[in-house]
PDB file of N, CA and C in Angstrom:
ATOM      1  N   UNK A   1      36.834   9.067  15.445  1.00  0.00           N
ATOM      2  CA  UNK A   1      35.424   8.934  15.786  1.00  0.00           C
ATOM      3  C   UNK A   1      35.309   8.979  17.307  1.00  0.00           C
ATOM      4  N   UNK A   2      34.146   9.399  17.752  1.00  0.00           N
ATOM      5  CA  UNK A   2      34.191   9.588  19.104  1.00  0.00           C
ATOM      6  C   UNK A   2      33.204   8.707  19.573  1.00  0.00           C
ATOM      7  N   UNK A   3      33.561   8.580  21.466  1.00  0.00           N
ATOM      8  CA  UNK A   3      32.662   7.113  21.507  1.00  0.00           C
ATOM      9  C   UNK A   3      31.046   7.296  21.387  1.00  0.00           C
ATOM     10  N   UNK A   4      30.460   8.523  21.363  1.00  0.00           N
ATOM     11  CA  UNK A   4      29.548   8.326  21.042  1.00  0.00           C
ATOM     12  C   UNK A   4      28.586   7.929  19.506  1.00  0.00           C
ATOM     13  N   UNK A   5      29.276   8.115  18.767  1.00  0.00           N
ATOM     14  CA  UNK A   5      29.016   7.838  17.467  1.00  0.00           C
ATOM     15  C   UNK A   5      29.681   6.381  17.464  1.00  0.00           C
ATOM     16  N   UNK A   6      30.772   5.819  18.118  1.00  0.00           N
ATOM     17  CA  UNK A   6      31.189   4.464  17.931  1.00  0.00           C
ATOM     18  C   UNK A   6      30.001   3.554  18.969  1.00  0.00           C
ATOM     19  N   UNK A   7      29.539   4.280  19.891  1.00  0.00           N
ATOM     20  CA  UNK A   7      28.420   3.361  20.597  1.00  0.00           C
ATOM     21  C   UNK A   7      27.409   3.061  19.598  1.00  0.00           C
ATOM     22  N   UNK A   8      27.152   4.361  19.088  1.00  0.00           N
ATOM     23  CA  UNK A   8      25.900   4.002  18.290  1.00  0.00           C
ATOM     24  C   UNK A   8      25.935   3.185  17.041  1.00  0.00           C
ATOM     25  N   UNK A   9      26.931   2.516  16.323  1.00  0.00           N
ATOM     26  CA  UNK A   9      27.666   1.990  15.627  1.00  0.00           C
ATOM     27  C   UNK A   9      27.475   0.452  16.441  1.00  0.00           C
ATOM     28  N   UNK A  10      27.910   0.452  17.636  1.00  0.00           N
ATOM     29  CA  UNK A  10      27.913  -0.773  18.217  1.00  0.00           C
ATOM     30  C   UNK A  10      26.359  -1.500  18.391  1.00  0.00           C
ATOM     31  N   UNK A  11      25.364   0.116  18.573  1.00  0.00           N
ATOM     32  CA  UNK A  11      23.865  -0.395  19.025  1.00  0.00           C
ATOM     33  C   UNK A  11      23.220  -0.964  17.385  1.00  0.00           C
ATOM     34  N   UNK A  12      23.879  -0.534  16.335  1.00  0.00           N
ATOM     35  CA  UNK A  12      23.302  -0.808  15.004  1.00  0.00           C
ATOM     36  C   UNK A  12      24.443  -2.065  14.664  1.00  0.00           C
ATOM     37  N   UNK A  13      24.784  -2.053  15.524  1.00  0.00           N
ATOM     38  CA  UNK A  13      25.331  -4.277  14.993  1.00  0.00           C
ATOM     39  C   UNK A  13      24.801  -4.644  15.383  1.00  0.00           C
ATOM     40  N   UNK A  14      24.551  -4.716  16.987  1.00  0.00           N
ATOM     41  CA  UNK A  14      23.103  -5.308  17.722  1.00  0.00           C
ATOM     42  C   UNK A  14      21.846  -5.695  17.150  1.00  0.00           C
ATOM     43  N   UNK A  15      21.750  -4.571  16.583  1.00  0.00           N
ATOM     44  CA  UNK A  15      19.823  -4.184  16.210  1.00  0.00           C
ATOM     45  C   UNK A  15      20.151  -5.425  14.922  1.00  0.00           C
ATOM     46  N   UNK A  16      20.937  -5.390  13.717  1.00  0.00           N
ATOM     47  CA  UNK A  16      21.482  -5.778  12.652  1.00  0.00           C
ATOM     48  C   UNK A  16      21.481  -7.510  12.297  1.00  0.00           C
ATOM     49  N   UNK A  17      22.488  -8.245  14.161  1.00  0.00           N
ATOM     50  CA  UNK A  17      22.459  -9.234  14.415  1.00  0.00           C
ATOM     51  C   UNK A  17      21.722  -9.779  14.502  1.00  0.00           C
ATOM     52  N   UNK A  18      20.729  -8.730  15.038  1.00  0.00           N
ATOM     53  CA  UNK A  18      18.786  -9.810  15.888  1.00  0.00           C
ATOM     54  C   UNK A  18      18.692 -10.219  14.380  1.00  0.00           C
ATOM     55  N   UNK A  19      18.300  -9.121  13.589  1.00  0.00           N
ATOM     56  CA  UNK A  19      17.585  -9.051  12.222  1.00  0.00           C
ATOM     57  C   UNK A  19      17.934 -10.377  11.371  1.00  0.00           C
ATOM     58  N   UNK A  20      19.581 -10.169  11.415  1.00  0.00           N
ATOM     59  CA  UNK A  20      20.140 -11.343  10.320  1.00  0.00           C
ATOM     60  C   UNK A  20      19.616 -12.516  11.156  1.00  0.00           C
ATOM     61  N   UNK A  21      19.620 -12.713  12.250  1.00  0.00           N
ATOM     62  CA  UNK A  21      18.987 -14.209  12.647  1.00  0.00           C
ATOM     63  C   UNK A  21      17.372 -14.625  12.491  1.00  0.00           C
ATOM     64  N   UNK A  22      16.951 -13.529  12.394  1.00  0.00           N
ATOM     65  CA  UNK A  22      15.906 -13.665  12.056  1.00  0.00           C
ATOM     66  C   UNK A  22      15.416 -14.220  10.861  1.00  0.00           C
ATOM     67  N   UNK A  23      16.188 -13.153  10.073  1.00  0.00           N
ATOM     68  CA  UNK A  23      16.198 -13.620   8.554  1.00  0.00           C
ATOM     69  C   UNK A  23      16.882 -14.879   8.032  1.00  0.00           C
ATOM     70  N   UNK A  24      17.526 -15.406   8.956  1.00  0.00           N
ATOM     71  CA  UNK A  24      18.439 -16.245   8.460  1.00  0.00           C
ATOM     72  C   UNK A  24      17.607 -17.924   9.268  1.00  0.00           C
ATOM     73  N   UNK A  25      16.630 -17.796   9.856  1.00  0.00           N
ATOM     74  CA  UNK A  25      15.545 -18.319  10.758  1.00  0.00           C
ATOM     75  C   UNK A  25      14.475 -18.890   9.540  1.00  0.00           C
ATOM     76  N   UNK A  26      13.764 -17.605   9.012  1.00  0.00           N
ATOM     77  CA  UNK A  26      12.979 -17.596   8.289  1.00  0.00           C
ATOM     78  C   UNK A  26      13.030 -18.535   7.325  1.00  0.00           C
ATOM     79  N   UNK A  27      14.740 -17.966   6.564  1.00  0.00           N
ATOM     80  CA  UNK A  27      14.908 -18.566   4.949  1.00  0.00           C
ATOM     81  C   UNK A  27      15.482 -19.895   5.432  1.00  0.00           C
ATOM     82  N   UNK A  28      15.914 -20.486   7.102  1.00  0.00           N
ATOM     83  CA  UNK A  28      15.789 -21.989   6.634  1.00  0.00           C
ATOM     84  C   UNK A  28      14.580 -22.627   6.321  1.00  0.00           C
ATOM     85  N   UNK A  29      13.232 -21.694   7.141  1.00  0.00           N
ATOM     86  CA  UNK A  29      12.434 -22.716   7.368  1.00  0.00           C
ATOM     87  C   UNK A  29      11.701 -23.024   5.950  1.00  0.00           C
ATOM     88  N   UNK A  30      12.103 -21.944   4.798  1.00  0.00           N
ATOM     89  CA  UNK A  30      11.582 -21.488   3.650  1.00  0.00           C
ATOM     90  C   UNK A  30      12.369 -22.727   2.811  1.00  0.00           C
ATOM     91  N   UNK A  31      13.389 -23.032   3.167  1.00  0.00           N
ATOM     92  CA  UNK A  31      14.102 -23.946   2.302  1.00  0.00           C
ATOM     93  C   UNK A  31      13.673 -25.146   2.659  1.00  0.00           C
ATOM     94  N   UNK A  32      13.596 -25.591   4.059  1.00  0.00           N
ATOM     95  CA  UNK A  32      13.289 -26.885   4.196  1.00  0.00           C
ATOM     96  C   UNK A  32      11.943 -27.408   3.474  1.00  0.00           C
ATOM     97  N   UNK A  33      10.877 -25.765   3.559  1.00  0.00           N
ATOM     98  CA  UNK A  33       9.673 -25.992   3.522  1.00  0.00           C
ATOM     99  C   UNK A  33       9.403 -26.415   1.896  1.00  0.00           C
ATOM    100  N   UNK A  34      10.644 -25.540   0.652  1.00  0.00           N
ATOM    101  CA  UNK A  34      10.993 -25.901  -0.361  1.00  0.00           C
ATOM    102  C   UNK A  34      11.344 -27.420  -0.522  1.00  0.00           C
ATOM    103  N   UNK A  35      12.391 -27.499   0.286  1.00  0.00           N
ATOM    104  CA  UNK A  35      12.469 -29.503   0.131  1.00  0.00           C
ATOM    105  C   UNK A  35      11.832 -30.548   0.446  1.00  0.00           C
ATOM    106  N   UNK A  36      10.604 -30.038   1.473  1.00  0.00           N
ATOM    107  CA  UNK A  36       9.964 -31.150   1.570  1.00  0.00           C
ATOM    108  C   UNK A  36       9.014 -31.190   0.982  1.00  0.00           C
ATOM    109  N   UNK A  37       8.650 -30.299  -0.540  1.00  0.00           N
ATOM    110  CA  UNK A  37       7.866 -30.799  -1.805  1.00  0.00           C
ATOM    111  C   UNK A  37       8.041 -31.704  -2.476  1.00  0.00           C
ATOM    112  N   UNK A  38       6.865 -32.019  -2.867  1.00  0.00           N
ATOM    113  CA  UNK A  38       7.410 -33.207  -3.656  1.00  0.00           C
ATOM    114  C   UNK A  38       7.503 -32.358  -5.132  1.00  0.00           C
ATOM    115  N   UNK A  39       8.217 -33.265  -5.997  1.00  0.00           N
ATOM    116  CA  UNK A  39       8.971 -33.197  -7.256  1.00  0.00           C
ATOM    117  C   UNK A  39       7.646 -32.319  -8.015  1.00  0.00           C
ATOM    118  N   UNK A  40       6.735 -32.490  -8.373  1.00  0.00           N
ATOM    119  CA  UNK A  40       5.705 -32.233  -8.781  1.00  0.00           C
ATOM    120  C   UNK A  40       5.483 -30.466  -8.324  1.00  0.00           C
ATOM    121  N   UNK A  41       5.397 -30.376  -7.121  1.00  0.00           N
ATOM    122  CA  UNK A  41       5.368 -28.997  -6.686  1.00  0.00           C
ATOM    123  C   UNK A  41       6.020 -28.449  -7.012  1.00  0.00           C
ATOM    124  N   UNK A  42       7.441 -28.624  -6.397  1.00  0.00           N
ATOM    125  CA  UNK A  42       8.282 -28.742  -6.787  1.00  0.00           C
ATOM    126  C   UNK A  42       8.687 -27.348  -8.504  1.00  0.00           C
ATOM    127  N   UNK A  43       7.948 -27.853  -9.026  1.00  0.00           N
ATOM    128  CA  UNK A  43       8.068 -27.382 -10.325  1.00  0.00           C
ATOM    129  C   UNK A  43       7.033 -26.251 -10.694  1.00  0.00           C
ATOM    130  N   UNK A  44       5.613 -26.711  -9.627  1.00  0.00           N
ATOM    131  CA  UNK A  44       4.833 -25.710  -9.854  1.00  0.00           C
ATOM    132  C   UNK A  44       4.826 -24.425  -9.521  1.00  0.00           C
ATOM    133  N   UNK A  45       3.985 -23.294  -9.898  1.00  0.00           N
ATOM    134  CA  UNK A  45       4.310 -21.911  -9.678  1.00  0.00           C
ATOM    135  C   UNK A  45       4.399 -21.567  -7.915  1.00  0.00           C
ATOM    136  N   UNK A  46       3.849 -22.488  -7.717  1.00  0.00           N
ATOM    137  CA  UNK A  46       4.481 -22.278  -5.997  1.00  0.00           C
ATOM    138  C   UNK A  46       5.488 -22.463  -5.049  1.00  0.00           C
ATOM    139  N   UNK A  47       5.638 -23.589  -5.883  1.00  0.00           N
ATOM    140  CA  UNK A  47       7.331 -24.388  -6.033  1.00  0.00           C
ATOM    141  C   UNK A  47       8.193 -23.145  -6.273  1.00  0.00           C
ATOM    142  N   UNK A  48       8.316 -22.716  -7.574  1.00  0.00           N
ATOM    143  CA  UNK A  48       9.057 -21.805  -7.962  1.00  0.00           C
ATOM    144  C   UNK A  48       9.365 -20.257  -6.969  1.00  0.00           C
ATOM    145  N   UNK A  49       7.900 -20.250  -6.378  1.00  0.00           N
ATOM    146  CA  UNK A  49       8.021 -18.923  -5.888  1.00  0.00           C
ATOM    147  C   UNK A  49       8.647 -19.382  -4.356  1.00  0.00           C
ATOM    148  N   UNK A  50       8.494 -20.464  -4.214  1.00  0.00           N
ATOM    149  CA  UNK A  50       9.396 -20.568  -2.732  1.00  0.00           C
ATOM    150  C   UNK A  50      10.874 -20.877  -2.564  1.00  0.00           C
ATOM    151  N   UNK A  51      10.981 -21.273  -3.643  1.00  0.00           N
ATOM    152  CA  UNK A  51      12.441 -21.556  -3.809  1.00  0.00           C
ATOM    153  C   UNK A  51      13.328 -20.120  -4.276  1.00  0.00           C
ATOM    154  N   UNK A  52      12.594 -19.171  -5.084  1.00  0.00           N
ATOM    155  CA  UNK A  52      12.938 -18.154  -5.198  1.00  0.00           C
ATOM    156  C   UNK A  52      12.770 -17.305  -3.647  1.00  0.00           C
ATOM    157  N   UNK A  53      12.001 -17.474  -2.878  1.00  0.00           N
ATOM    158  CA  UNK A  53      11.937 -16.756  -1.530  1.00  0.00           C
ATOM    159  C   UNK A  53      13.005 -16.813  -1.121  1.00  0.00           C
ATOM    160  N   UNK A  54      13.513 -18.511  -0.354  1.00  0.00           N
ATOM    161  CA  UNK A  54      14.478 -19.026   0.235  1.00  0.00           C
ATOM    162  C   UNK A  54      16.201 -18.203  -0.974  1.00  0.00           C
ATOM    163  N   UNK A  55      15.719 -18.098  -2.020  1.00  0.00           N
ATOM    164  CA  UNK A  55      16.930 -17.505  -2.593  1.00  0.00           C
ATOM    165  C   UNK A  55      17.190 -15.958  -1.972  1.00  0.00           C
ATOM    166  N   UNK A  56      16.153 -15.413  -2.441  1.00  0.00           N
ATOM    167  CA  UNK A  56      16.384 -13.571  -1.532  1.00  0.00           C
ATOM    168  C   UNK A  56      16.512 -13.992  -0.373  1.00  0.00           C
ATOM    169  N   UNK A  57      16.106 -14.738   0.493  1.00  0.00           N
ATOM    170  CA  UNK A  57      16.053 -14.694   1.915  1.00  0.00           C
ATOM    171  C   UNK A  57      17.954 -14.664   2.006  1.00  0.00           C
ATOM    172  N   UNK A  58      18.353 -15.476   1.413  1.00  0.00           N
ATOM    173  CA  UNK A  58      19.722 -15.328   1.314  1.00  0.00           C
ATOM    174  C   UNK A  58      20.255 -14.493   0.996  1.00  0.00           C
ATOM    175  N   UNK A  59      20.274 -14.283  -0.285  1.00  0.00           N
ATOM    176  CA  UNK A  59      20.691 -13.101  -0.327  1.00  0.00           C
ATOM    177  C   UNK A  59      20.878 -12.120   0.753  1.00  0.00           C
ATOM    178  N   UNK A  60      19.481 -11.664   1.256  1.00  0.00           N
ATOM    179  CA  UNK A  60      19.744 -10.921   2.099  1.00  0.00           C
ATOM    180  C   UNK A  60      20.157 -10.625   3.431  1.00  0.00           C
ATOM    181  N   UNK A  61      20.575 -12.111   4.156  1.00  0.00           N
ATOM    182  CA  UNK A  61      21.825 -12.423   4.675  1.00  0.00           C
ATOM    183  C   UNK A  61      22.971 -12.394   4.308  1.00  0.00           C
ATOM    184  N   UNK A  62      23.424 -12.564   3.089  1.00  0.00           N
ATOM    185  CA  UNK A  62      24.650 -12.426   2.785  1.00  0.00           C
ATOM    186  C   UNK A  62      24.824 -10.441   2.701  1.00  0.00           C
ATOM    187  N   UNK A  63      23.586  -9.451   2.186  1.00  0.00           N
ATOM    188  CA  UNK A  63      23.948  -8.096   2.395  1.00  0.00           C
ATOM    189  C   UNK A  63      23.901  -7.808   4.084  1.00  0.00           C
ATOM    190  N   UNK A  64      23.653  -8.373   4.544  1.00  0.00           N
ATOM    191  CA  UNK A  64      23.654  -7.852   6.071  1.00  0.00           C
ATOM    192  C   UNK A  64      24.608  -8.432   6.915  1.00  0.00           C
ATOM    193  N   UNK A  65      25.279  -9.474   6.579  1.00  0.00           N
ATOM    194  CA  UNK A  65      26.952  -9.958   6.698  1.00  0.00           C
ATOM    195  C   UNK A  65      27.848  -8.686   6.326  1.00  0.00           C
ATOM    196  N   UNK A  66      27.549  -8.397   4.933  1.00  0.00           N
ATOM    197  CA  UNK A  66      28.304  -7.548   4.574  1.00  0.00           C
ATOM    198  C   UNK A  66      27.983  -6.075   5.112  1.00  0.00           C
ATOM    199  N   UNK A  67      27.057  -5.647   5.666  1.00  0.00           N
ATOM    200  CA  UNK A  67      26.499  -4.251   6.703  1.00  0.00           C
ATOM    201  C   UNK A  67      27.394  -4.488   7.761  1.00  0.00           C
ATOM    202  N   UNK A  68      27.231  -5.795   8.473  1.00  0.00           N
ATOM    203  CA  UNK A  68      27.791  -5.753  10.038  1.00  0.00           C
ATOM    204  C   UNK A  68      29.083  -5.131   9.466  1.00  0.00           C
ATOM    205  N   UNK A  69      30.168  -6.058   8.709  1.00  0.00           N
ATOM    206  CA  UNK A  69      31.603  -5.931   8.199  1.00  0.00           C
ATOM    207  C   UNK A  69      31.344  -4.666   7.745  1.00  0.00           C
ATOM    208  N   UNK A  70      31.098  -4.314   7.205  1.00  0.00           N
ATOM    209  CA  UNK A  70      31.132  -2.267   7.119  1.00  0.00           C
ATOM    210  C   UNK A  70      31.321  -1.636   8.423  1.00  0.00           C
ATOM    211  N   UNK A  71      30.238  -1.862   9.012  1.00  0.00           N
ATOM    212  CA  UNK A  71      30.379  -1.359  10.518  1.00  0.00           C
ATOM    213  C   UNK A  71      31.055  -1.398  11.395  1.00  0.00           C
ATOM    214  N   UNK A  72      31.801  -2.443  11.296  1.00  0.00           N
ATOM    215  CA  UNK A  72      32.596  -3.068  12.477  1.00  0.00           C
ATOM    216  C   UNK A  72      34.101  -2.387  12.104  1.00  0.00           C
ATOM    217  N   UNK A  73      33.932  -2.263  10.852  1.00  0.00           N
ATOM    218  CA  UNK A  73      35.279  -1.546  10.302  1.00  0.00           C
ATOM    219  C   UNK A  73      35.109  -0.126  10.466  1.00  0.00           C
ATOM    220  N   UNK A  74      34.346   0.337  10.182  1.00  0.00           N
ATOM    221  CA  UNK A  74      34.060   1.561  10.731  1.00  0.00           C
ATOM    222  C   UNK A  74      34.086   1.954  12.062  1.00  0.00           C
ATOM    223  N   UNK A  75      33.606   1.310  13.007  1.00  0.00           N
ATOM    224  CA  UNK A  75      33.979   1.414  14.689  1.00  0.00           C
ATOM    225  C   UNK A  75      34.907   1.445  14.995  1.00  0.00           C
ATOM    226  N   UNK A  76      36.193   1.106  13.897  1.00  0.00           N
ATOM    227  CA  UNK A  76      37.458   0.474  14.307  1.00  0.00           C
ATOM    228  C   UNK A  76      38.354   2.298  14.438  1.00  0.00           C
TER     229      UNK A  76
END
């Protein structure tokens, strides 16, 4: 690979990193915002849908963990 295609590799971990912190920003505040329901909510359809948020939000930190590690192996 040549360094220009490995730079640009390096500028899409960058761009990648902001993102996952972002996302990874978001889905705490989504979880905390999940725990500090009470039991009752908790259960209700709003309850449910935030706790399911805070779940994708993960998730999709854990696929963009796994993007950087693609990449980084790939630069290599």
């Amino acid at each position: 690979m040549n360094e220009k295609r490995r730079q640009a590799i390096s500028d899409a971990i960058s761009a990648i990193e902001e993102i996952k912190a972002k996302v990874e920003e978001i889905q705490s505040e989504e979880q905390e915002a999940f725990d500090n329901l009470s039991d009752g909510l908790k259960q209700s359809e709003r309850g449910q849908q935030s706790e399911a948020a805070a779940g994708n939000l993960e998730s999709a930190v854990s696929n963009l963990e796994s993007a950087l590690s693609d990449l980084e192996s790939a630069r290599e």
